[in-house]
C-alpha atoms as a PDB file:
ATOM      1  CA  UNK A   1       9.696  -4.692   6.739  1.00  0.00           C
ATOM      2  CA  UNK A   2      10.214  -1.225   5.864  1.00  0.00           C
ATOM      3  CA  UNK A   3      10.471   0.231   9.396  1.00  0.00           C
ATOM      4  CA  UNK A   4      13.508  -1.581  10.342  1.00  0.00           C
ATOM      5  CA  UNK A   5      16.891  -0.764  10.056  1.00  0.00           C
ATOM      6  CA  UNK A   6      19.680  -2.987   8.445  1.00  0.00           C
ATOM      7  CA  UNK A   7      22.643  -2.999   9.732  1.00  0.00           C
ATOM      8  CA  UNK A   8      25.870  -4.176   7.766  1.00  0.00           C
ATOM      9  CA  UNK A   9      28.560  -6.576   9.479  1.00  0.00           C
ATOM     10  CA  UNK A  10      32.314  -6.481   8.940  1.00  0.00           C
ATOM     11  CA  UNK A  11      31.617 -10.145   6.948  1.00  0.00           C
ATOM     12  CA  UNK A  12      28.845  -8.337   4.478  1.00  0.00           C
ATOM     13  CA  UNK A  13      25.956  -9.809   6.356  1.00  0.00           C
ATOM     14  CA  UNK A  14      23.103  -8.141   6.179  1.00  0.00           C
ATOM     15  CA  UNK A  15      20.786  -8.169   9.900  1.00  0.00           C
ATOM     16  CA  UNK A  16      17.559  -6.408  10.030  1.00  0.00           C
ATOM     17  CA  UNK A  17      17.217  -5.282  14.035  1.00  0.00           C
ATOM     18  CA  UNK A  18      14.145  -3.007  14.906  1.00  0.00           C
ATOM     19  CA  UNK A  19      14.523  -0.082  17.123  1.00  0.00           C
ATOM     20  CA  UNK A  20      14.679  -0.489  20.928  1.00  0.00           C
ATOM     21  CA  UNK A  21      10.689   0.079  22.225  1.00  0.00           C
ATOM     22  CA  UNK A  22      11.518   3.187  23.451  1.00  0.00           C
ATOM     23  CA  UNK A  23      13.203   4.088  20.665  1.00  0.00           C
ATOM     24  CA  UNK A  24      10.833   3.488  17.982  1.00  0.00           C
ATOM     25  CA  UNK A  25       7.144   2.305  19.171  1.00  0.00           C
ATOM     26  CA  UNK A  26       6.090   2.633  15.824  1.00  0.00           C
ATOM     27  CA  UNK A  27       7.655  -0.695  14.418  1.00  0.00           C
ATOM     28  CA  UNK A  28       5.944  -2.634  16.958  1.00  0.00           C
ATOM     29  CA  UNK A  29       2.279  -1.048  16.354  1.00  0.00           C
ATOM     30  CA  UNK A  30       2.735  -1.637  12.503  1.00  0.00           C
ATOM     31  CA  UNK A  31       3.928  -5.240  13.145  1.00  0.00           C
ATOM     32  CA  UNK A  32       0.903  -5.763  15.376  1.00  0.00           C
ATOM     33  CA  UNK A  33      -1.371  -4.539  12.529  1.00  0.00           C
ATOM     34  CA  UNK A  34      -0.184  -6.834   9.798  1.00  0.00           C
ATOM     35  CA  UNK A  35       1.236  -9.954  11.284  1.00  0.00           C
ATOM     36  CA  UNK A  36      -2.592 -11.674  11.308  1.00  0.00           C
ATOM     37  CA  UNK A  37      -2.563 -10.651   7.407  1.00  0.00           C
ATOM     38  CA  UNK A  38      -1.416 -12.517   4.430  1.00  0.00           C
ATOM     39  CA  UNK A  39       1.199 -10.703   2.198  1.00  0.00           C
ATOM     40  CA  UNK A  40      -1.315  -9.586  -0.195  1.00  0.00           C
ATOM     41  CA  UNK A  41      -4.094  -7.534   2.754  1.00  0.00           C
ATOM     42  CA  UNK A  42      -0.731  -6.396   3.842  1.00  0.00           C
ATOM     43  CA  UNK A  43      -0.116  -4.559   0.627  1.00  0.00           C
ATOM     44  CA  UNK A  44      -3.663  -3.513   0.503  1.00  0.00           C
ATOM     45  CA  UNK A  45      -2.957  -1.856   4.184  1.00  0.00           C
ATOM     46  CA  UNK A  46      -0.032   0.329   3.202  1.00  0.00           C
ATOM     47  CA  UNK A  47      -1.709   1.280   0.161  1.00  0.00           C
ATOM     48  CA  UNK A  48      -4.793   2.615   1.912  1.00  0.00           C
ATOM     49  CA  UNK A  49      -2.606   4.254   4.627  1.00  0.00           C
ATOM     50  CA  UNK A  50       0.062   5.662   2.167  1.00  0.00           C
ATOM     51  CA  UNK A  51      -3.475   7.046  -0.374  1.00  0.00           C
ATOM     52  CA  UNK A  52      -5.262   8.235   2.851  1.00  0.00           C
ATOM     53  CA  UNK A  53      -4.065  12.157   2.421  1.00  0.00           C
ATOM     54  CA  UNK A  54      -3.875  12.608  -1.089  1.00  0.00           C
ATOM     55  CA  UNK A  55      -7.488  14.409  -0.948  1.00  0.00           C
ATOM     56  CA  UNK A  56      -5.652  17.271   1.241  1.00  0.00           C
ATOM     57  CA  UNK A  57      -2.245  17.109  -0.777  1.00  0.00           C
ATOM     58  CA  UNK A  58      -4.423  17.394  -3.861  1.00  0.00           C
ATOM     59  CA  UNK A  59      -5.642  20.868  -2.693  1.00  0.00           C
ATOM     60  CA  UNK A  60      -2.532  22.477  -2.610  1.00  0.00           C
ATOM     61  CA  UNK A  61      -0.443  21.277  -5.478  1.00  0.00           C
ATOM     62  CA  UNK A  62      -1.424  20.977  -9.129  1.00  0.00           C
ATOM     63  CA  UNK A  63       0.041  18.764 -11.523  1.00  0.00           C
ATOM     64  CA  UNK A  64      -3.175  17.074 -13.031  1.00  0.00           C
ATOM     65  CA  UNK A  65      -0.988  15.275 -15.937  1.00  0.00           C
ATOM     66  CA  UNK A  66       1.099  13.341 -13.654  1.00  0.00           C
ATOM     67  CA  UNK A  67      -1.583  12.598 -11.158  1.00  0.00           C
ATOM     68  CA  UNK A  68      -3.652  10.804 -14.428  1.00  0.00           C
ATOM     69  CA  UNK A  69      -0.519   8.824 -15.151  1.00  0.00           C
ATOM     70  CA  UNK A  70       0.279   7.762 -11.849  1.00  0.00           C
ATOM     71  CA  UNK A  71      -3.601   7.261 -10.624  1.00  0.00           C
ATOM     72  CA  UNK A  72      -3.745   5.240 -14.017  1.00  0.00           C
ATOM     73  CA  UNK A  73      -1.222   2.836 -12.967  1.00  0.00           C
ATOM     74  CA  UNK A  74      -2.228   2.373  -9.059  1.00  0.00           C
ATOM     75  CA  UNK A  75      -5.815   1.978 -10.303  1.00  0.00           C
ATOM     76  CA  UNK A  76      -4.534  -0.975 -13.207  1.00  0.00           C
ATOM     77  CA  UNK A  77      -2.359  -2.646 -10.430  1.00  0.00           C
ATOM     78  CA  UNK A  78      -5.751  -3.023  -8.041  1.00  0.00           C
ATOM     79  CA  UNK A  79      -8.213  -3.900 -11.194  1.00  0.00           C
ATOM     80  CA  UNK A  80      -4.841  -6.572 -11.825  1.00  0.00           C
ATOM     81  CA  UNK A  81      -5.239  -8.748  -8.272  1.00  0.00           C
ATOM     82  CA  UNK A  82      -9.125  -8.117  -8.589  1.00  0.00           C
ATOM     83  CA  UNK A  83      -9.294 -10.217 -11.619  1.00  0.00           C
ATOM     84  CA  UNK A  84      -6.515 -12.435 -10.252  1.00  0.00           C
ATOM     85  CA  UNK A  85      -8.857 -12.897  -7.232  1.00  0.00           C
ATOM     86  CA  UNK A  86     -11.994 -13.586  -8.736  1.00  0.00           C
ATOM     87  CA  UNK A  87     -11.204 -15.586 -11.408  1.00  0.00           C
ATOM     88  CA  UNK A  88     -11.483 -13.754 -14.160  1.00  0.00           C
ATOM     89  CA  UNK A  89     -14.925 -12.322 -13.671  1.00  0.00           C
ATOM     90  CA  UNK A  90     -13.994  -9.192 -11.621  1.00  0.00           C
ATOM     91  CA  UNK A  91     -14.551  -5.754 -13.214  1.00  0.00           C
ATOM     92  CA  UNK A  92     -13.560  -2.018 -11.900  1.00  0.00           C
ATOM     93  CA  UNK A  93     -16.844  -2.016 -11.575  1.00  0.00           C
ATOM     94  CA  UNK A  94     -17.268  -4.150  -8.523  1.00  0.00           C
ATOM     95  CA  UNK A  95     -14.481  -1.669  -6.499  1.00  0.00           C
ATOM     96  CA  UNK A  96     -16.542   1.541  -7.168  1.00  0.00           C
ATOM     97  CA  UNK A  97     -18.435   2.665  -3.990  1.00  0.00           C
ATOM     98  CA  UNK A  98     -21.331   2.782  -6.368  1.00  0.00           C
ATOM     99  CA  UNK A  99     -21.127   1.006  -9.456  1.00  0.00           C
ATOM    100  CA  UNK A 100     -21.867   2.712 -12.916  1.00  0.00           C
ATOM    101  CA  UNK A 101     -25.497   0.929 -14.347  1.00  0.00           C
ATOM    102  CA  UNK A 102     -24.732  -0.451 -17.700  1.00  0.00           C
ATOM    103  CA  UNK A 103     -27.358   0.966 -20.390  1.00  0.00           C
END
């Protein structure tokens, strides 16, 4: 998990230890969140909670080029599992909060 720290041992192992609780309460709230999820929701989650301010960011920086590229890629990653996940038979269309009408 990303919230933990890794700490190295004289042999070269590698440990992951999270925080004490009063240290970090953080790592245990996040761990709460996810553990009932598969691998996959989790993903979902930290892409909704990592894409939750962009609407604010986006009003006070400008760089509409790289925002295409990058929203381009993000948006062919989701349409990706969406197709995985139905099948085949899932289009963009079926993740827009209203879908275009075909003519």
């Amino acid at each position: 998990m990303l919230l933990r720290k890794v700490r190295r041992r004289k042999t070269g192992e590698v440990s992951a230890v999270c925080p004490a609780h009063s240290e970090y309460r953080r790592c245990d709230e996040v761990e709460a969140i996810t553990r009932p999820f598969s691998p996959l929701v989790s993903e979902m989650l930290a892409l909704y909670c990592h894409t939750r301010l962009i609407g604010a960011l986006s009003q006070s920086e400008t760089c509409p080029d790289e925002y295409r590229m990058t929203a381009r890629q993000v948006i062919h990653h989701i349409l990706e599992g969406w197709t995985n996940q139905t099948g085949g038979r899932g289009t963009i269309d079926d993740l827009l909060l209203e879908p275009r009408h075909r003519s």
